[in-house]
N, C-alpha and C. Protein backbone atom coordinates (compact mmCIF):
# COMPACT_ATOMS: atom_id res chain seq x y z
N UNK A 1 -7.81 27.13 24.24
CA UNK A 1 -6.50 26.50 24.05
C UNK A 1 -6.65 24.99 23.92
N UNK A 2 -5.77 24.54 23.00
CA UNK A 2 -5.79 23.15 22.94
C UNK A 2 -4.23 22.49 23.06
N UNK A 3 -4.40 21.17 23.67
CA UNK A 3 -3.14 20.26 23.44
C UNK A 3 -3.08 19.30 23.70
N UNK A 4 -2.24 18.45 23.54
CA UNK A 4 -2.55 16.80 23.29
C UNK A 4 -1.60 16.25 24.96
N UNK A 5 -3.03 15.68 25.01
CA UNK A 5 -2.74 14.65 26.49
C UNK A 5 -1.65 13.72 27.11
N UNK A 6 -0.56 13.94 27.59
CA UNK A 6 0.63 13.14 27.78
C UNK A 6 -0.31 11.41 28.20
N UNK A 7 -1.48 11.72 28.39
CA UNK A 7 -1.77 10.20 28.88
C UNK A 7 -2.47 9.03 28.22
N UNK A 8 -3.58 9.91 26.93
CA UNK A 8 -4.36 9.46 25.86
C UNK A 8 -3.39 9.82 24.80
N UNK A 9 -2.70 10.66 24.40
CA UNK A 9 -2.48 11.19 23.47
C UNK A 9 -3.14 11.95 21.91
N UNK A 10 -4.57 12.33 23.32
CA UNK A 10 -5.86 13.02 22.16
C UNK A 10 -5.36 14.25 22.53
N UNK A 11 -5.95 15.34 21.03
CA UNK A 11 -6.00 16.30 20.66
C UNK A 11 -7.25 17.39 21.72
N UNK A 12 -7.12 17.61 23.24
CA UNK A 12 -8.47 17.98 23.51
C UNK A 12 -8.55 19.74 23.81
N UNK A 13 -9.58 20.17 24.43
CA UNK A 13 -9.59 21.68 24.77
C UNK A 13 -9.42 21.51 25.98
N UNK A 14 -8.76 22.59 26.44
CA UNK A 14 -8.01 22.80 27.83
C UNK A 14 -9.49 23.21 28.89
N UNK A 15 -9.65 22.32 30.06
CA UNK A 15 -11.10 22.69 31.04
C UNK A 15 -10.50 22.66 31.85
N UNK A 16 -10.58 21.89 33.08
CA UNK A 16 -10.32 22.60 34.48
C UNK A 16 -8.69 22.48 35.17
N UNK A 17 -7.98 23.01 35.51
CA UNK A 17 -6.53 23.01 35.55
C UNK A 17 -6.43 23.57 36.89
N UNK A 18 -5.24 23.46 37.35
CA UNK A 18 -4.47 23.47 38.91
C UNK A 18 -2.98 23.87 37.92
N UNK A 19 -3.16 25.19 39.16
CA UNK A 19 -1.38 25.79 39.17
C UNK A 19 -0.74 25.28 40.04
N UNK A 20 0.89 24.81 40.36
CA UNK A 20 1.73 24.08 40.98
C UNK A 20 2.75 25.27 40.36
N UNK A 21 3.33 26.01 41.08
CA UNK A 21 4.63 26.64 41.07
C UNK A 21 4.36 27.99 39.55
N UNK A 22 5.32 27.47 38.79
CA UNK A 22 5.27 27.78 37.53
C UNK A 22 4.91 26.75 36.64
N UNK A 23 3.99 25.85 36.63
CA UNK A 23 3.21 25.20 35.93
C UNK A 23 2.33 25.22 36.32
N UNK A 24 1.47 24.81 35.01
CA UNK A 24 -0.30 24.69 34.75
C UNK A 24 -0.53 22.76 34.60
N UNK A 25 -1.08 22.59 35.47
CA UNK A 25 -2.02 20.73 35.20
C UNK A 25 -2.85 20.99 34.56
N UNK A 26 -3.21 20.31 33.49
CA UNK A 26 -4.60 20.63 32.85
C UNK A 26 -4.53 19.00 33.10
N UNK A 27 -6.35 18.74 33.21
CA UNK A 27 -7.24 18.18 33.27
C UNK A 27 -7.76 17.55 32.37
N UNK A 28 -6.98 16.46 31.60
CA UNK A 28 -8.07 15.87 30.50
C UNK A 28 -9.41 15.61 30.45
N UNK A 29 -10.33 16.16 29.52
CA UNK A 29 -12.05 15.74 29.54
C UNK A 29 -11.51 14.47 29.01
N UNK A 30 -11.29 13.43 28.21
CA UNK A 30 -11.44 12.71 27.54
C UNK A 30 -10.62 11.26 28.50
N UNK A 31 -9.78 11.43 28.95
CA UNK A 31 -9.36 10.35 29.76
C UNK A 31 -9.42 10.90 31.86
N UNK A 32 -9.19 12.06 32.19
CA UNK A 32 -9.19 12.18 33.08
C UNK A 32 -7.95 12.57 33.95
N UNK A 33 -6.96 11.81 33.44
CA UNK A 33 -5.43 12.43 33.92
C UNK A 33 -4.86 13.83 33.81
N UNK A 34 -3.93 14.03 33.78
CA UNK A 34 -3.38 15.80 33.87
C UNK A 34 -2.47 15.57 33.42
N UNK A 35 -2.04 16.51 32.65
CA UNK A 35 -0.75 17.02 31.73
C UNK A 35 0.12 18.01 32.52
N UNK A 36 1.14 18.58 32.69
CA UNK A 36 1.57 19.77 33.12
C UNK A 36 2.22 20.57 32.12
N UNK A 37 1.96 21.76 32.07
CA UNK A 37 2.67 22.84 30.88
C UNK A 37 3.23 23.78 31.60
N UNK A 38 4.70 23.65 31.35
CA UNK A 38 5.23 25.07 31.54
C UNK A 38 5.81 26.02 31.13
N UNK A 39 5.94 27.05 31.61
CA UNK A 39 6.25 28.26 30.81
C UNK A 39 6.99 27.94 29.44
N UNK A 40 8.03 27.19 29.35
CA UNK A 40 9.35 27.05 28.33
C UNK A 40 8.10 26.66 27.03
N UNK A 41 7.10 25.76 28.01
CA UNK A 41 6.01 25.08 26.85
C UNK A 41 4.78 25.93 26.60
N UNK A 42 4.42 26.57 27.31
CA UNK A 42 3.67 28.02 26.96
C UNK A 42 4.36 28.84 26.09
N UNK A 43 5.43 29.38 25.97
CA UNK A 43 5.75 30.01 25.18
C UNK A 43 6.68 29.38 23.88
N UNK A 44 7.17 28.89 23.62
CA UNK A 44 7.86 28.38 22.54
C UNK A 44 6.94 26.88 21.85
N UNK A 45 5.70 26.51 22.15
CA UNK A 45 5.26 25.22 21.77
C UNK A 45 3.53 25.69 21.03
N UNK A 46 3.50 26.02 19.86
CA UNK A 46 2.20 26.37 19.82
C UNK A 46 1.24 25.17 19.70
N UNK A 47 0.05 25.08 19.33
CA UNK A 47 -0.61 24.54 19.46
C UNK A 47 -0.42 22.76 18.10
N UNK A 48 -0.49 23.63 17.37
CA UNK A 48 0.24 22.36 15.74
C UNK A 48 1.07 21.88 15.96
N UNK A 49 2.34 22.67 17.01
CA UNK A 49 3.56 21.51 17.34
C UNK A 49 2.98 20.50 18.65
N UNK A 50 2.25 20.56 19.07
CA UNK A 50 1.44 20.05 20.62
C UNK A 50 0.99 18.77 20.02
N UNK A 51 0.47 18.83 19.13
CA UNK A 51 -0.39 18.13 17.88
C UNK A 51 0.17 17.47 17.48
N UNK A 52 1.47 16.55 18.30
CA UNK A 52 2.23 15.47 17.56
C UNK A 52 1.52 14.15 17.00
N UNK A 53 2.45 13.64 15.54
CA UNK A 53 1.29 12.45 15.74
C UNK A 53 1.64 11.38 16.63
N UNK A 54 0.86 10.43 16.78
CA UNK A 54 1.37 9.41 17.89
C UNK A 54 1.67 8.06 16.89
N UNK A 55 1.89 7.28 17.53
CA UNK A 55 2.70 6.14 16.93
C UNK A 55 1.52 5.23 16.38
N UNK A 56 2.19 4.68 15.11
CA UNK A 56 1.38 3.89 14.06
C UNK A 56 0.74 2.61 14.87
N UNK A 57 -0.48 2.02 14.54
CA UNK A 57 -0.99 1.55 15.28
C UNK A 57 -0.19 -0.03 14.65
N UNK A 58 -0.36 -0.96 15.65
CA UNK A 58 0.54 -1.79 15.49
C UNK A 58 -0.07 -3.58 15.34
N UNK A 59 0.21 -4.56 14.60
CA UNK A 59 -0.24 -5.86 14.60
C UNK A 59 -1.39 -5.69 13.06
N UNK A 60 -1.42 -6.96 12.66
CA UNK A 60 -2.37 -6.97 11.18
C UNK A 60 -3.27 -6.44 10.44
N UNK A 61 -3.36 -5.80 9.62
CA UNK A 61 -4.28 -4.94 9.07
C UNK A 61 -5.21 -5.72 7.94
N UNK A 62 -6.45 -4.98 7.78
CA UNK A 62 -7.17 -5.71 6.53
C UNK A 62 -6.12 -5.28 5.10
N UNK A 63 -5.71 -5.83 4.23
CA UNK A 63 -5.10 -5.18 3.02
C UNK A 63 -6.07 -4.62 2.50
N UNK A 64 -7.71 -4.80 2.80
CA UNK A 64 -8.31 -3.66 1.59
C UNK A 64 -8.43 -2.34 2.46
N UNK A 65 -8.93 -2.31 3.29
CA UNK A 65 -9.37 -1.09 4.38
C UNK A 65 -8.31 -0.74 5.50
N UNK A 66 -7.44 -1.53 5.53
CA UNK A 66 -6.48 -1.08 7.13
C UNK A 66 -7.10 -1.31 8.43
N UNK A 67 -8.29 -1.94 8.13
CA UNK A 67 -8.79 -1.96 9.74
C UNK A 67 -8.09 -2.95 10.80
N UNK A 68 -8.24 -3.50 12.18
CA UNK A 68 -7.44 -3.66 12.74
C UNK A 68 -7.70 -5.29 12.33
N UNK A 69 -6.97 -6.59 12.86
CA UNK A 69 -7.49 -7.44 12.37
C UNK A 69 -6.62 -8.96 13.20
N UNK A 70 -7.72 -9.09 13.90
CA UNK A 70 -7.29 -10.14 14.90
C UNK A 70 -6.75 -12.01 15.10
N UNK A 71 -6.24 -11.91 14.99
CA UNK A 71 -6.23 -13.50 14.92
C UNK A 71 -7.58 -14.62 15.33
N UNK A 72 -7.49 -15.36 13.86
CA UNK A 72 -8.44 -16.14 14.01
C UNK A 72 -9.65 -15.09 12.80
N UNK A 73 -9.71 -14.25 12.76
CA UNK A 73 -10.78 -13.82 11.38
C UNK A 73 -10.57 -14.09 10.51
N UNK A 74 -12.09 -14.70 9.67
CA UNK A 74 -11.98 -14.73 8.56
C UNK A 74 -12.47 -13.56 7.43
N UNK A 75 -12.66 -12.75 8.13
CA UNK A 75 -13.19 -11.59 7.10
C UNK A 75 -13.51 -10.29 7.77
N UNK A 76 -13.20 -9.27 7.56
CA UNK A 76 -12.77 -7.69 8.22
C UNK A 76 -14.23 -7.73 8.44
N UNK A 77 -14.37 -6.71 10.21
CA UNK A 77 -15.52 -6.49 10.67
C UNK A 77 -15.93 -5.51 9.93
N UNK A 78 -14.92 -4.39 9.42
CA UNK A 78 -15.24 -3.39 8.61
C UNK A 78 -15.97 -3.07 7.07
N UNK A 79 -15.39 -3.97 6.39
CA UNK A 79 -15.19 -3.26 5.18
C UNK A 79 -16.22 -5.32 4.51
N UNK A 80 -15.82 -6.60 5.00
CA UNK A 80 -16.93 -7.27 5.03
C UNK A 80 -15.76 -8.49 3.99
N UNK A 81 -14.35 -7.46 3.50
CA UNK A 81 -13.44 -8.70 3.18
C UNK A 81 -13.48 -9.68 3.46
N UNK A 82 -14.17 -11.00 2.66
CA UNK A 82 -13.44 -12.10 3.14
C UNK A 82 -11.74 -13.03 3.35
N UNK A 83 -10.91 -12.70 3.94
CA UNK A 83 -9.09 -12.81 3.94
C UNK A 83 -9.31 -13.86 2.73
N UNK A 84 -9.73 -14.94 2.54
CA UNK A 84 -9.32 -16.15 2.09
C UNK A 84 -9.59 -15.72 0.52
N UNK A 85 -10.26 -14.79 0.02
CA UNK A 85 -10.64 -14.57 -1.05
C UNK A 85 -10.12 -13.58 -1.77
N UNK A 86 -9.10 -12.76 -1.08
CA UNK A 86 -8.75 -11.32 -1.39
C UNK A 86 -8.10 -11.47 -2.54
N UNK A 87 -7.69 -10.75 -3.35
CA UNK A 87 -6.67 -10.85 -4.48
C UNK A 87 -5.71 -9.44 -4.85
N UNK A 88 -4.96 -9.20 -4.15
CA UNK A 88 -4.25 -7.95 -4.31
C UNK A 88 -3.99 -7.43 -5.72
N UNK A 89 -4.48 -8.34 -6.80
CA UNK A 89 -4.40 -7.18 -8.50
C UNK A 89 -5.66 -6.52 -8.50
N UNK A 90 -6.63 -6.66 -8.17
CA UNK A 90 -7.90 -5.82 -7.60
C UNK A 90 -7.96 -4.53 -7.13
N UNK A 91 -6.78 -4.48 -6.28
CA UNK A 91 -6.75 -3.42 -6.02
C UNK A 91 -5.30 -2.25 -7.03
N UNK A 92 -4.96 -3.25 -7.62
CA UNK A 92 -3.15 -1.99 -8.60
C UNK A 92 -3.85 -1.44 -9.34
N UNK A 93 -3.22 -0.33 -9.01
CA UNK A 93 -3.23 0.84 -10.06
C UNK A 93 -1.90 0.32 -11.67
N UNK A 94 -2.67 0.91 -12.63
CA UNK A 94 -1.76 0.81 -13.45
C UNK A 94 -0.04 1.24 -13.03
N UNK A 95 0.69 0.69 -13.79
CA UNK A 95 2.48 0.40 -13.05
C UNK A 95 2.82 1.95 -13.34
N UNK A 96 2.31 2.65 -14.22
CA UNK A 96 2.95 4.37 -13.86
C UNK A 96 2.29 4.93 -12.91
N UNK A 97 0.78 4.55 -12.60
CA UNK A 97 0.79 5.05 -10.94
C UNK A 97 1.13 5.03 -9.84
N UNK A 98 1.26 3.52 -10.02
CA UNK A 98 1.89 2.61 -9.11
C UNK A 98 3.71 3.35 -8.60
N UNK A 99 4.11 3.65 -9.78
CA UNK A 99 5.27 4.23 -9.21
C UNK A 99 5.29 5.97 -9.12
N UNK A 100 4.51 6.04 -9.28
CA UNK A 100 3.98 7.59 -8.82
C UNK A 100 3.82 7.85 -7.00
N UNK A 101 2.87 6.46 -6.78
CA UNK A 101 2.58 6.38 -5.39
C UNK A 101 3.92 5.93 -4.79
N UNK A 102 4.75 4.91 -5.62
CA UNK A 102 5.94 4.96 -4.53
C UNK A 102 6.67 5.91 -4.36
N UNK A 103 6.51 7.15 -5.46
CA UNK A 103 7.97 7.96 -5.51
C UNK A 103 7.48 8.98 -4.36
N UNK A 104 5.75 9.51 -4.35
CA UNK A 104 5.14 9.59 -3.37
C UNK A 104 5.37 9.34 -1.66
N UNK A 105 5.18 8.01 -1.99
CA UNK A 105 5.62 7.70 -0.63
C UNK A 105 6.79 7.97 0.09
N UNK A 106 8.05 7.53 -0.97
CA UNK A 106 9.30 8.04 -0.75
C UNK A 106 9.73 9.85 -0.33
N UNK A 107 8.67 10.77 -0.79
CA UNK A 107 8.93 12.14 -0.95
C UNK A 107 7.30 12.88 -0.09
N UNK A 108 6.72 12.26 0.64
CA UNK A 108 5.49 12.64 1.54
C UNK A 108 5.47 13.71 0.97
N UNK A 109 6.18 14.99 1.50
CA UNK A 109 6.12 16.49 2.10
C UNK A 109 6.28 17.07 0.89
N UNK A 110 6.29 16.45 -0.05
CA UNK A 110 6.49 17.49 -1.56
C UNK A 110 5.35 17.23 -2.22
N UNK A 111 4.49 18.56 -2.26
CA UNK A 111 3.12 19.03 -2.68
C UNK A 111 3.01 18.46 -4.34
N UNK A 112 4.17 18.75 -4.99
CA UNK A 112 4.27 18.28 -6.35
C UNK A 112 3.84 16.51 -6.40
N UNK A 113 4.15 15.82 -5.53
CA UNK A 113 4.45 14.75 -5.80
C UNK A 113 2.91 14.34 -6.03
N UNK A 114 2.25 14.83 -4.30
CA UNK A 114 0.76 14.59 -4.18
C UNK A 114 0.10 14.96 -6.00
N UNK A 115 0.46 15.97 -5.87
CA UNK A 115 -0.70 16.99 -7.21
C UNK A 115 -0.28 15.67 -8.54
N UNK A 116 0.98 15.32 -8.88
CA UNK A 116 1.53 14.22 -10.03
C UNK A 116 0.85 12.75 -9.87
N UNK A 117 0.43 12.44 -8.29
CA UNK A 117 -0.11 10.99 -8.36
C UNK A 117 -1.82 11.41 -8.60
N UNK A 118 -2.38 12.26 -8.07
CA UNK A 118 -4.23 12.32 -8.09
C UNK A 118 -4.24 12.89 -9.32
N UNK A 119 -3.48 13.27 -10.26
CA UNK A 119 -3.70 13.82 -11.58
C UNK A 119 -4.02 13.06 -12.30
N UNK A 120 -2.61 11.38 -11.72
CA UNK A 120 -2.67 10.14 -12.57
C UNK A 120 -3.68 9.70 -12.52
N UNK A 121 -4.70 9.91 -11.18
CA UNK A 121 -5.60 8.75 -10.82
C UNK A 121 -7.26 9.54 -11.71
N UNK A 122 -6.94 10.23 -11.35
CA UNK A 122 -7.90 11.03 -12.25
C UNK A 122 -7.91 10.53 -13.50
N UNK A 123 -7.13 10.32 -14.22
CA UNK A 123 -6.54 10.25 -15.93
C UNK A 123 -6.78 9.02 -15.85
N UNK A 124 -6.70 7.76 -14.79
CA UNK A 124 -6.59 6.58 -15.16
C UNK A 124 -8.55 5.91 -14.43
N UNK A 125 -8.96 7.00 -13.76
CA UNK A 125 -10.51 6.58 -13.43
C UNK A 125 -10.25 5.82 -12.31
N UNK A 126 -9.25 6.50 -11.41
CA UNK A 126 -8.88 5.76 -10.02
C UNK A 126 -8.90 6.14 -9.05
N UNK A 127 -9.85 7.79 -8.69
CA UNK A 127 -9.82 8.24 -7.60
C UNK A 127 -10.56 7.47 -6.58
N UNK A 128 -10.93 6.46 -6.77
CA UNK A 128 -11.97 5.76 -5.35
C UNK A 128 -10.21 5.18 -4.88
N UNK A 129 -9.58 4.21 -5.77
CA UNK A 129 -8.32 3.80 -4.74
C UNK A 129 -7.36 5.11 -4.39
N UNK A 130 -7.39 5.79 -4.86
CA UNK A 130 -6.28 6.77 -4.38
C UNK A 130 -7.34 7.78 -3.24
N UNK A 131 -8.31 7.48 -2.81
CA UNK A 131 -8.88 8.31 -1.73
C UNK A 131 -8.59 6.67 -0.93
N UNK A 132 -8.78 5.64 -0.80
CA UNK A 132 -8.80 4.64 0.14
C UNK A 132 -7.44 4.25 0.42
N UNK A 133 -6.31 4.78 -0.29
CA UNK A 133 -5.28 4.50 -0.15
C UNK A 133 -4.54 5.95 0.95
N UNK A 134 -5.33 7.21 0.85
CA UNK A 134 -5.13 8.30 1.28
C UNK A 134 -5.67 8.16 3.06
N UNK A 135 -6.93 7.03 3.16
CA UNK A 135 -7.45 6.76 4.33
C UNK A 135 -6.85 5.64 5.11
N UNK A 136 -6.60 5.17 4.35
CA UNK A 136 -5.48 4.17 4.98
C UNK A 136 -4.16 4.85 5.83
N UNK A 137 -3.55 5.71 5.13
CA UNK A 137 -2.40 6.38 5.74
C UNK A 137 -2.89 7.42 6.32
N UNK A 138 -3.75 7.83 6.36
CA UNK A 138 -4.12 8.83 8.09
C UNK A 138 -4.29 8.32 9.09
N UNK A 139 -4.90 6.84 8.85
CA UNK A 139 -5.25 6.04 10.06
C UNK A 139 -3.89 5.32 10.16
N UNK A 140 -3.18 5.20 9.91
CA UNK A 140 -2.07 4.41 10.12
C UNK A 140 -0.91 5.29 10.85
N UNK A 141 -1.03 6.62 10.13
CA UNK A 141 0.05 7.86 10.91
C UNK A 141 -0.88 8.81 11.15
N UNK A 142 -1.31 8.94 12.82
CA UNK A 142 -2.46 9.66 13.22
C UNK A 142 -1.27 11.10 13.20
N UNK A 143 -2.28 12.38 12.94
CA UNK A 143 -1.56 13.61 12.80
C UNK A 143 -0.55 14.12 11.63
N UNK A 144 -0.94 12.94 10.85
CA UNK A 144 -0.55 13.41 9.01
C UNK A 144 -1.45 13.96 8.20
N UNK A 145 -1.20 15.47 8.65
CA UNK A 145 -2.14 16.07 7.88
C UNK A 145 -2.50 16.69 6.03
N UNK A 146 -1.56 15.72 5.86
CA UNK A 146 -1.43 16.25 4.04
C UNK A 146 -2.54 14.59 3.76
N UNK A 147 -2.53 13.67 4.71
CA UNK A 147 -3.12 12.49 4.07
C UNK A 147 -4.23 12.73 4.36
N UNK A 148 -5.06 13.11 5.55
CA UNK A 148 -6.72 13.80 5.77
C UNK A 148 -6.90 14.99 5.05
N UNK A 149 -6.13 15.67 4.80
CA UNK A 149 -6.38 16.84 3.33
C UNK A 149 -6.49 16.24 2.16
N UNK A 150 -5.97 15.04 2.00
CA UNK A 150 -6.05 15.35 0.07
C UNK A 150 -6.94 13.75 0.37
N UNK A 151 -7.22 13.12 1.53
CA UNK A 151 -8.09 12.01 1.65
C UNK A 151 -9.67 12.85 1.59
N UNK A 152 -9.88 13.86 2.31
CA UNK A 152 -11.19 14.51 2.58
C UNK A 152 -11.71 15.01 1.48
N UNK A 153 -10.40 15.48 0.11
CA UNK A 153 -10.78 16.17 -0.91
C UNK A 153 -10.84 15.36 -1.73
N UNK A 154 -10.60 14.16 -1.97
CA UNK A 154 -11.09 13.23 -2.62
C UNK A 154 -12.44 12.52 -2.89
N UNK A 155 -12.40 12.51 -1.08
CA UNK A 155 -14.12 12.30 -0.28
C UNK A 155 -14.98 13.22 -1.57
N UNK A 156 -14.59 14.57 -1.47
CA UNK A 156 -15.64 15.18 -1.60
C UNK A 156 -15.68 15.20 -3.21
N UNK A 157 -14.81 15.40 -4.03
CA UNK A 157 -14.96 15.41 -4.85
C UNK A 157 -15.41 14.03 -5.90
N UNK A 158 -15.46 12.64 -5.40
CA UNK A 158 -15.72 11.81 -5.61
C UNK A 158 -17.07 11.96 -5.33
N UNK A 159 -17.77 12.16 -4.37
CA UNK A 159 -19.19 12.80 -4.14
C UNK A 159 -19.70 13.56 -4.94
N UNK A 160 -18.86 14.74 -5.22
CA UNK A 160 -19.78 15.42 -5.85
C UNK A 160 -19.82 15.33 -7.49
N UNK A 161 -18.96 14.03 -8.05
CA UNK A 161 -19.33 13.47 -9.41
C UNK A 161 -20.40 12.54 -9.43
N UNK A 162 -20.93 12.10 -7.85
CA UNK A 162 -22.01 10.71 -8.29
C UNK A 162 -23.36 11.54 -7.98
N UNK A 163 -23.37 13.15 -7.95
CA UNK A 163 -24.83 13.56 -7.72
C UNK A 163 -25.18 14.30 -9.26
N UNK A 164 -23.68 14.14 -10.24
CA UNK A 164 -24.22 14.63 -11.28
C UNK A 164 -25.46 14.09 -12.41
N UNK A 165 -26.55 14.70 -12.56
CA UNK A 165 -27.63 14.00 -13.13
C UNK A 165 -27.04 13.44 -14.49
N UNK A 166 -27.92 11.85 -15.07
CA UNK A 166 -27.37 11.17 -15.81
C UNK A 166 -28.21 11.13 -16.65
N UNK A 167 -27.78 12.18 -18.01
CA UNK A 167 -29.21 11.92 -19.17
C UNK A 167 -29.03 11.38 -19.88
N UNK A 168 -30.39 10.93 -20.08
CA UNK A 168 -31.11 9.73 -20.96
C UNK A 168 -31.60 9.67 -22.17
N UNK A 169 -31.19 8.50 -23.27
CA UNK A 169 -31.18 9.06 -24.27
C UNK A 169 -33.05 9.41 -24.94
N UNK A 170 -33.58 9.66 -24.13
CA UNK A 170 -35.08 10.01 -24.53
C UNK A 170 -35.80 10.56 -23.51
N UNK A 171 -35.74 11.93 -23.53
CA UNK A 171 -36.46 12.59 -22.47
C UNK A 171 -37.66 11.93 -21.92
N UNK A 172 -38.29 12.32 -21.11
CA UNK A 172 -39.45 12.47 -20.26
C UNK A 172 -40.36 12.72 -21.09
N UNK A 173 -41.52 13.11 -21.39
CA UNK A 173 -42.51 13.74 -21.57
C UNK A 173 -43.19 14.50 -20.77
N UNK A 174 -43.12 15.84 -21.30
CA UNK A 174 -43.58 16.79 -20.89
C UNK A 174 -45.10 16.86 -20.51
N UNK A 175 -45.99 15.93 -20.92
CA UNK A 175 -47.06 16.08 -21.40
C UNK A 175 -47.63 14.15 -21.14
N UNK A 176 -47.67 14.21 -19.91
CA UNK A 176 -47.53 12.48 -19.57
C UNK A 176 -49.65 12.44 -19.84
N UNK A 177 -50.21 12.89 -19.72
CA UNK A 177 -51.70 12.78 -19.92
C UNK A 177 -51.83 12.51 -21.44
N UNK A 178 -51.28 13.37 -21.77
CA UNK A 178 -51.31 13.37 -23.56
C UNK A 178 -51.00 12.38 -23.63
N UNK A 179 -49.63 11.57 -23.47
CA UNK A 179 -49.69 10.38 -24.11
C UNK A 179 -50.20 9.40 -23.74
N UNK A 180 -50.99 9.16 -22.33
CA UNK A 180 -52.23 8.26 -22.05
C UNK A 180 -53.12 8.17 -23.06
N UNK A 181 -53.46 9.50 -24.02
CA UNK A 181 -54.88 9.40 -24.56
C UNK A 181 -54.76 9.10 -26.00
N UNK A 182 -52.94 9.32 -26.16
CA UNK A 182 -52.72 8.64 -27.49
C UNK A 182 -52.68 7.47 -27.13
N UNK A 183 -52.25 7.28 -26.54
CA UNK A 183 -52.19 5.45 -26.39
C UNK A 183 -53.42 4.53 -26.03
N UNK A 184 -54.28 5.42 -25.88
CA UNK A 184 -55.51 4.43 -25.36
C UNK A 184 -56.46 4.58 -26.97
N UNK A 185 -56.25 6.12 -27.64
CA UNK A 185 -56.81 6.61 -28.89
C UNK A 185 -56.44 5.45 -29.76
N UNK A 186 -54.82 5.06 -29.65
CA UNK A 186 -54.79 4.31 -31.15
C UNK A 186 -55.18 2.47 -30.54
N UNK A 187 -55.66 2.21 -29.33
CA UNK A 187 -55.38 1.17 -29.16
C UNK A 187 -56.88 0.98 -29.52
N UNK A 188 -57.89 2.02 -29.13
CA UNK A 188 -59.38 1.99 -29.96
C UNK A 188 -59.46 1.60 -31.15
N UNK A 189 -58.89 2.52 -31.99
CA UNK A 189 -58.91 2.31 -33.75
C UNK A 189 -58.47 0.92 -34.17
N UNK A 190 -57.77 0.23 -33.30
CA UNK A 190 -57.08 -0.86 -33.68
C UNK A 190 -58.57 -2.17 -33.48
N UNK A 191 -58.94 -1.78 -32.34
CA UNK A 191 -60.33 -2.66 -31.76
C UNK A 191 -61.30 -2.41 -32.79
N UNK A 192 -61.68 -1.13 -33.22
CA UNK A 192 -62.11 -0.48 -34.16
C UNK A 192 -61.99 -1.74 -35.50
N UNK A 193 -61.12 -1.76 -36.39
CA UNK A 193 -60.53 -2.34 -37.30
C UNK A 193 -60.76 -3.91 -37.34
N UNK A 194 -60.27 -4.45 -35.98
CA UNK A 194 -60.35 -5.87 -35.75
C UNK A 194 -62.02 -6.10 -35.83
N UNK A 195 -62.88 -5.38 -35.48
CA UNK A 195 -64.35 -5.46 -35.77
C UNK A 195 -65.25 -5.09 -36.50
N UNK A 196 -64.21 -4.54 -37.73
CA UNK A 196 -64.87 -3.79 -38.78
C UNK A 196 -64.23 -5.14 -39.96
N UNK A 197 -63.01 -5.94 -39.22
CA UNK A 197 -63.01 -6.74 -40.42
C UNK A 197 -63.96 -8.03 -40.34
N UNK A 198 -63.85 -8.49 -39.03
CA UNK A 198 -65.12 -9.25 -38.40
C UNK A 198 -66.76 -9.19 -39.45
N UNK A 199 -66.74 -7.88 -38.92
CA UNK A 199 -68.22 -8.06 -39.83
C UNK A 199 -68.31 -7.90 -40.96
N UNK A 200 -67.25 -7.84 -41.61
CA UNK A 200 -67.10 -8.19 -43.41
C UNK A 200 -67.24 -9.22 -43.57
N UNK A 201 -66.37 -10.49 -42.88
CA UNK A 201 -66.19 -11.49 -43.21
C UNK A 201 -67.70 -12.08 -43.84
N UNK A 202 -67.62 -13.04 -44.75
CA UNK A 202 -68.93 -13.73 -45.20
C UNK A 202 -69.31 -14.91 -44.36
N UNK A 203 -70.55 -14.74 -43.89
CA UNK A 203 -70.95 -15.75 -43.30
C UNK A 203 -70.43 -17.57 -43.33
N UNK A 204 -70.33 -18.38 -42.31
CA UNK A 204 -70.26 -19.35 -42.55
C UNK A 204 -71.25 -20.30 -43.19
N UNK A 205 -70.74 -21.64 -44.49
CA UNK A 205 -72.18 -21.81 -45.04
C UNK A 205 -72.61 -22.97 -44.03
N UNK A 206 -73.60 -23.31 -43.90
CA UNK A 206 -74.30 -24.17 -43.39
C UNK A 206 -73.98 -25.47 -43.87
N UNK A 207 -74.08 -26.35 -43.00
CA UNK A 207 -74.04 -28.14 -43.37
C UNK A 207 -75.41 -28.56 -43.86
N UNK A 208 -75.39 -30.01 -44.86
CA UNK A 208 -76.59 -30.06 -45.20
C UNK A 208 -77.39 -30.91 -44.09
């Protein structure tokens, strides 16, 4: 069994617990405090509704990465931004994606909306920002799980276009010895030649 900690507000597995009446204390591994569950919450609360998200994390973010970002930095511990240098057209998507992602934003929970913006980004050669824009909003609304779904499938599928092999317009050689011995063969004939014209040449004449 799992459920989220009234005191951390992590997602953990239920270990050592104390009964009190008609409630259960469970025992957080992860912070140490106790939760209490009772019956009304045993039975009507499954585990995904337990799984609330918790509140957006709060105070300055990097604009490229979202990481947290303290007063007085000049450049994200994360991601290696320097603030003073950033330029927010760097990161836009062309203006029909751009309002794809707002209509998006405006409409989260509608599957259509998701499938209409990564179609765009696809079409426009933009899935690296629309996966960093997807990681941004999981970390920002912990327990949004449509943004770690279509952030993870981005992950992966962005991965698995940079292991596709990249051919070249002139194979290999099959036969890499062979062409050592041509190449050393014609570089002979050539030495060959340069000393076959050598000893044609007519002597130099003598001074008197």
């Amino acid at each position: 069994m799992k459920y989220v900690c009234d005191a951390c507000s992590r997602l953990v597995t239920a270990g050592s617990f104390s009964v009190e009446g008609d409630k259960v204390a469970l025992v957080c591994p992860a912070c140490g405090e106790a939760s209490e569950v009772g019956p009304e919450q045993e039975r009507h609360a499954p585990v995904l509704e337990l799984a609330r998200p918790r509140p957006a994390p709060q105070g300055p973010r990097c604009p490229k990465c979202g990481a947290a970002r303290s007063a007085g930095d000049e450049a994200c511990g994360r991601c290696g931004l320097v603030y003073a240098l950033f330029k927010p057209e760097n990161l836009a998507l062309p203006a029909v994606v751009e309002e794809l992602w707002s209509q998006l934003e405006s409409d989260w929970n509608n599957p259509a909306r998701h499938e209409a913006f990564i179609d765009a980004c696809s079409r426009a050669g933009a899935l690296v920002e629309a996966a960093r824009r997807y990681r941004i909003k999981a970390e920002q609304t912990p327990g949004d799980t449509l943004a770690v779904r279509h952030r993870d499938e981005l992950v992966n599928r962005l991965m698995a276009v940079s292991t596709i092999p990249v051919a070249t317009d002139r194979p290999a050689s099959s036969h890499p010895l062979l062409t050592v011995f041509v190449v050393a063969g014609f570089g002979a004939f050539l030495l060959f030649l340069i000393y076959y014209a050598i000893a044609r040449m007519p002597a130099a004449t003598a001074w008197p």
